[in-house]
Protein backbone atom coordinates (compact mmCIF):
# COMPACT_ATOMS: atom_id res chain seq x y z
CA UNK A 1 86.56 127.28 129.91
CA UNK A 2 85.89 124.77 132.49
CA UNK A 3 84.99 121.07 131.75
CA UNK A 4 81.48 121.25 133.85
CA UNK A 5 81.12 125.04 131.48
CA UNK A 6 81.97 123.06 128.00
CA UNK A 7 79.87 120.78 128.93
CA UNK A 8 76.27 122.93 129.34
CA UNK A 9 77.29 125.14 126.51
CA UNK A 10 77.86 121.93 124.22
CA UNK A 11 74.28 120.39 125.80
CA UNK A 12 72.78 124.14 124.87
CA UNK A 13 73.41 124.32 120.94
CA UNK A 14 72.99 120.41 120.70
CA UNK A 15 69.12 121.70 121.86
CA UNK A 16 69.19 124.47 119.25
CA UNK A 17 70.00 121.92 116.80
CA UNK A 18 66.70 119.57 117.77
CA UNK A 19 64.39 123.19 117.41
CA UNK A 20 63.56 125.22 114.98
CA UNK A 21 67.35 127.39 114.34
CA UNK A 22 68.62 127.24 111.00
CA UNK A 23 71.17 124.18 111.63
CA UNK A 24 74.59 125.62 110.13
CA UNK A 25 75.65 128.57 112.20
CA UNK A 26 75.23 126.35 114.56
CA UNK A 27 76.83 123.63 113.94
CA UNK A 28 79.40 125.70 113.45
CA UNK A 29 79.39 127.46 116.83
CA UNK A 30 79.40 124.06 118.41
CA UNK A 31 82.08 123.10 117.15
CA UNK A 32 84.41 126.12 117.49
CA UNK A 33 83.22 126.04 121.38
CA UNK A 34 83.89 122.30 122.03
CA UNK A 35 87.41 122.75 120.19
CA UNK A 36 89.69 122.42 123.38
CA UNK A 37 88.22 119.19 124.30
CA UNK A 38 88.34 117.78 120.84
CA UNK A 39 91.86 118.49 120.23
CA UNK A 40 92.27 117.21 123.88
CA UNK A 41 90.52 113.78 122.89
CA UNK A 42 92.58 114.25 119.25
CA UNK A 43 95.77 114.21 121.29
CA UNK A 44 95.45 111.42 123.59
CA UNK A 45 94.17 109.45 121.03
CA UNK A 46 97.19 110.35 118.55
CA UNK A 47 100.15 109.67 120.93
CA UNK A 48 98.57 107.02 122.79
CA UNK A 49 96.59 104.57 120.22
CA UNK A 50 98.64 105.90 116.44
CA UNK A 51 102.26 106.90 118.14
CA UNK A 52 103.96 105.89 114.67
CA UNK A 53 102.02 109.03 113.02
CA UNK A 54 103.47 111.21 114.90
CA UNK A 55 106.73 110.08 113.43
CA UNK A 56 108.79 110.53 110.30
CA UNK A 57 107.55 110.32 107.62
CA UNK A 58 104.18 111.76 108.71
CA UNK A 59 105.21 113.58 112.26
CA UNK A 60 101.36 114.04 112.57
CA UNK A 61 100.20 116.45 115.14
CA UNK A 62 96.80 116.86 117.30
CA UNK A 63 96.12 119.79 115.35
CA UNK A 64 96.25 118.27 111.91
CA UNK A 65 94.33 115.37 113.09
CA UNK A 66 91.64 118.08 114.30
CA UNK A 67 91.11 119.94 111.13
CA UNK A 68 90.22 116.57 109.60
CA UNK A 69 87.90 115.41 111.96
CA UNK A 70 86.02 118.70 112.56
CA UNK A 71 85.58 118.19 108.62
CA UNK A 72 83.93 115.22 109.03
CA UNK A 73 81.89 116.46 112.09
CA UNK A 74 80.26 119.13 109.86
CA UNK A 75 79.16 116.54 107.69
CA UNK A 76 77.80 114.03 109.98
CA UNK A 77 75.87 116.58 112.31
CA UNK A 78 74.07 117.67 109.31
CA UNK A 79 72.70 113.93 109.06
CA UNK A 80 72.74 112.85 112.61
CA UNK A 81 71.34 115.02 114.85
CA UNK A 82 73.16 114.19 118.90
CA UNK A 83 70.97 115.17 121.59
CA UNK A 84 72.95 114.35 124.69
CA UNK A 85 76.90 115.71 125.13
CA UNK A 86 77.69 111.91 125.95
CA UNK A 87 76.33 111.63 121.84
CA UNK A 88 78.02 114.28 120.53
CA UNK A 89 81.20 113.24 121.97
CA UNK A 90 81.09 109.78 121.12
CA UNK A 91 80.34 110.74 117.20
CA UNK A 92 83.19 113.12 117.65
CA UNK A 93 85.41 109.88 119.41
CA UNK A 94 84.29 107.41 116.13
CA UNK A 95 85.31 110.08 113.59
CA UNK A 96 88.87 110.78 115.10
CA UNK A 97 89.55 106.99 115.27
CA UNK A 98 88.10 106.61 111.05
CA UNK A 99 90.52 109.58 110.67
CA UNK A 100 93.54 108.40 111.89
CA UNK A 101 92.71 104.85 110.86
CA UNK A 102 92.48 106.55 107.32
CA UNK A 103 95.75 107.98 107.86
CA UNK A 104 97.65 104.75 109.38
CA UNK A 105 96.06 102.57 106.30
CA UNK A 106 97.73 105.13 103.68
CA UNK A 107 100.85 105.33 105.42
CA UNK A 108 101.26 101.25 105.06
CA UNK A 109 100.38 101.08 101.43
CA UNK A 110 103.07 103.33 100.62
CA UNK A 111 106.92 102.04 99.84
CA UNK A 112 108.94 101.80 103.10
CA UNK A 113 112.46 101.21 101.21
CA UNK A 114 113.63 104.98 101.27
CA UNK A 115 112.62 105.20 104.86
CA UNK A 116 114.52 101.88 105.66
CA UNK A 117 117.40 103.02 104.00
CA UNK A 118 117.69 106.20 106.10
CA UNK A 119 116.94 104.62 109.77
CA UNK A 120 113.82 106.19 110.28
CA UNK A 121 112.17 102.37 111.20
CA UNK A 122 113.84 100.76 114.23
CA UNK A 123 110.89 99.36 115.74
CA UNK A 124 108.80 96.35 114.93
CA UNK A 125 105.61 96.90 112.76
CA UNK A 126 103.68 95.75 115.93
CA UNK A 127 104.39 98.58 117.76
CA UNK A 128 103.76 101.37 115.29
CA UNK A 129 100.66 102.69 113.70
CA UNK A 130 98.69 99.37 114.67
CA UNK A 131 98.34 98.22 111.22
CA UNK A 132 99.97 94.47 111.55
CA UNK A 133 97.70 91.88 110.81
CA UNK A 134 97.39 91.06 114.32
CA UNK A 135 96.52 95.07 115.18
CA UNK A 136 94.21 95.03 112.70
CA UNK A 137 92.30 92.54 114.04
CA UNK A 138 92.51 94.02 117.56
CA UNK A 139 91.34 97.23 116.07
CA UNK A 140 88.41 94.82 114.91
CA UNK A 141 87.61 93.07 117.87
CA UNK A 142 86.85 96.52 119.90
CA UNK A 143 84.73 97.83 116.97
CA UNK A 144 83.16 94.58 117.73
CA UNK A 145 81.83 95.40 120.92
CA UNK A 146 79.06 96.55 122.36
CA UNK A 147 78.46 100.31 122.19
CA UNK A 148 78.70 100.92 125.79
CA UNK A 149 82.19 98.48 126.83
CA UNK A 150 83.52 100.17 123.11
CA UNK A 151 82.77 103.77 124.56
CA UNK A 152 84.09 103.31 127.37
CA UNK A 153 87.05 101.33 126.31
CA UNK A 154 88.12 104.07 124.41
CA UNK A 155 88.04 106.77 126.62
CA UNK A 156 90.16 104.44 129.53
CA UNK A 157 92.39 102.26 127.86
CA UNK A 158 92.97 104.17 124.12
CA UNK A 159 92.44 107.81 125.09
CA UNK A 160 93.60 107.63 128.60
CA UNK A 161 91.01 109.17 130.79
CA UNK A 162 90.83 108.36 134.31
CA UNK A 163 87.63 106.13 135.06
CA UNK A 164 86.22 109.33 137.01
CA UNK A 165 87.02 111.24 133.82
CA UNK A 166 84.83 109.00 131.93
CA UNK A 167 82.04 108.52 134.39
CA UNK A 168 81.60 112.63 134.57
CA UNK A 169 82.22 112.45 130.83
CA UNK A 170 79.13 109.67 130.57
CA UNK A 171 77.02 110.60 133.08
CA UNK A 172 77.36 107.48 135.08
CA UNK A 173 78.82 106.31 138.24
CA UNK A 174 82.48 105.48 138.62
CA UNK A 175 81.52 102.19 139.40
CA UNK A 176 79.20 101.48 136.06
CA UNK A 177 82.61 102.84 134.16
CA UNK A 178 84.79 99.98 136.22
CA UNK A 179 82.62 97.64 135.42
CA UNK A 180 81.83 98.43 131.65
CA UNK A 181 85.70 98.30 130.93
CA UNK A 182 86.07 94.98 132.91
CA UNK A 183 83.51 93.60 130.42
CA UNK A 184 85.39 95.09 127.35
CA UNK A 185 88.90 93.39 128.31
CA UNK A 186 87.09 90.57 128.97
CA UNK A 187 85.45 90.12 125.95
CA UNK A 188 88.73 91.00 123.84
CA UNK A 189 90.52 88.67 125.78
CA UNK A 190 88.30 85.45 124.59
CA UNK A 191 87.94 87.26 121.23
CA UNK A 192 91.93 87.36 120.99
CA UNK A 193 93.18 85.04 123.15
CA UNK A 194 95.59 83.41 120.52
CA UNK A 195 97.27 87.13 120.54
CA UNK A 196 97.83 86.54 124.39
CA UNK A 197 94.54 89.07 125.07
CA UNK A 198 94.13 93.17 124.00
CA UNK A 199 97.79 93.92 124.40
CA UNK A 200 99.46 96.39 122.20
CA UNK A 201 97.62 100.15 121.35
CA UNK A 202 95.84 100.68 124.61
């Protein structure tokens, strides 16, 4: 299915959803039809935000990370109703990063002196799940932004679209994307500039 296809189908049961058709089958059926792009989004999100969940002792993978999320996606769309694709996805975007933050927080409350003692952890805690104190707070400080500069961060500098990628995604101009994400590293830059700016996941 092509991206411009995914995207009128997705747009065509999100307007089911505001009539008068029972809500669960589909629900459902949008969902099981916007599944490549989801595990897509699951992916670069994953490898490129969370890379010490995909290794020992969790070796997460896109499609585990999916089945969770699409969990929570049936829940939510039965409260909050999208009405755009650009909605949709970013609900879809916020649950994936509350999953795998979920995830990332479990795997740091639990004893790391087996997997010490075997050489699974070479790396600094920095660079792993982003669960340091100073990731944390980086993780805070783009929560902390405004919807639009947080959308769009995410899509650029966590899940690694292009900025034309995001602008079709969005529905704007490449140019509205550029400067969006020039706003967002801006304001995480004054917001961490003890850290040396947003450096580390993304």
């Amino acid at each position: 299915m092509t991206e411009g296809h995914t995207t009128a189908v997705v747009q065509r049961y999100l307007d089911l959803l505001a009539g008068d058709t029972p809500a669960e089958p589909v629900i459902r059926a949008l969902l099981e039809r916007s599944t490549r792009r989801l595990q897509l989004l699951c992916a670069n999100l994953l490898h490129r935000g969370y890379p010490r969940l995909t290794r020992p002792p969790l070796s997460l993978q896109p499609d585990e990370v999916l089945g969770g999320v699409v969990e929570r996606l049936l829940k939510a769309i039965r409260a909050i109703r999208p009405q755009t694709v650009r909605q949709f996805f970013a609900l879809a975007n916020q649950h994936m990063r509350w999953e795998l933050n979920d995830l990332a927080r479990r795997l740091d409350e639990q004893p790391h002196a087996a997997e010490l003692r075997e050489g699974l952890v070479s790396a600094p805690e920095s660079s792993g799940s982003g669960l340091s104190p100073n990731a944390r707070r980086m993780l805070t400080a783009i929560e902390g932004l405004p919807e639009d500069e947080r959308e769009v961060f995410g899509l650029v500098r966590i899940q690694g679209m292009s900025q034309a990628e995001a602008a079709a995604l969005l529905g704007v101009s490449a140019k509205t994307i550029q400067r969006r994400l020039n706003r967002s590293l801006l304001l995480l830059t004054e917001a961490l500039a003890d850290l040396g700016g947003p450096h580390g996941e993304g």
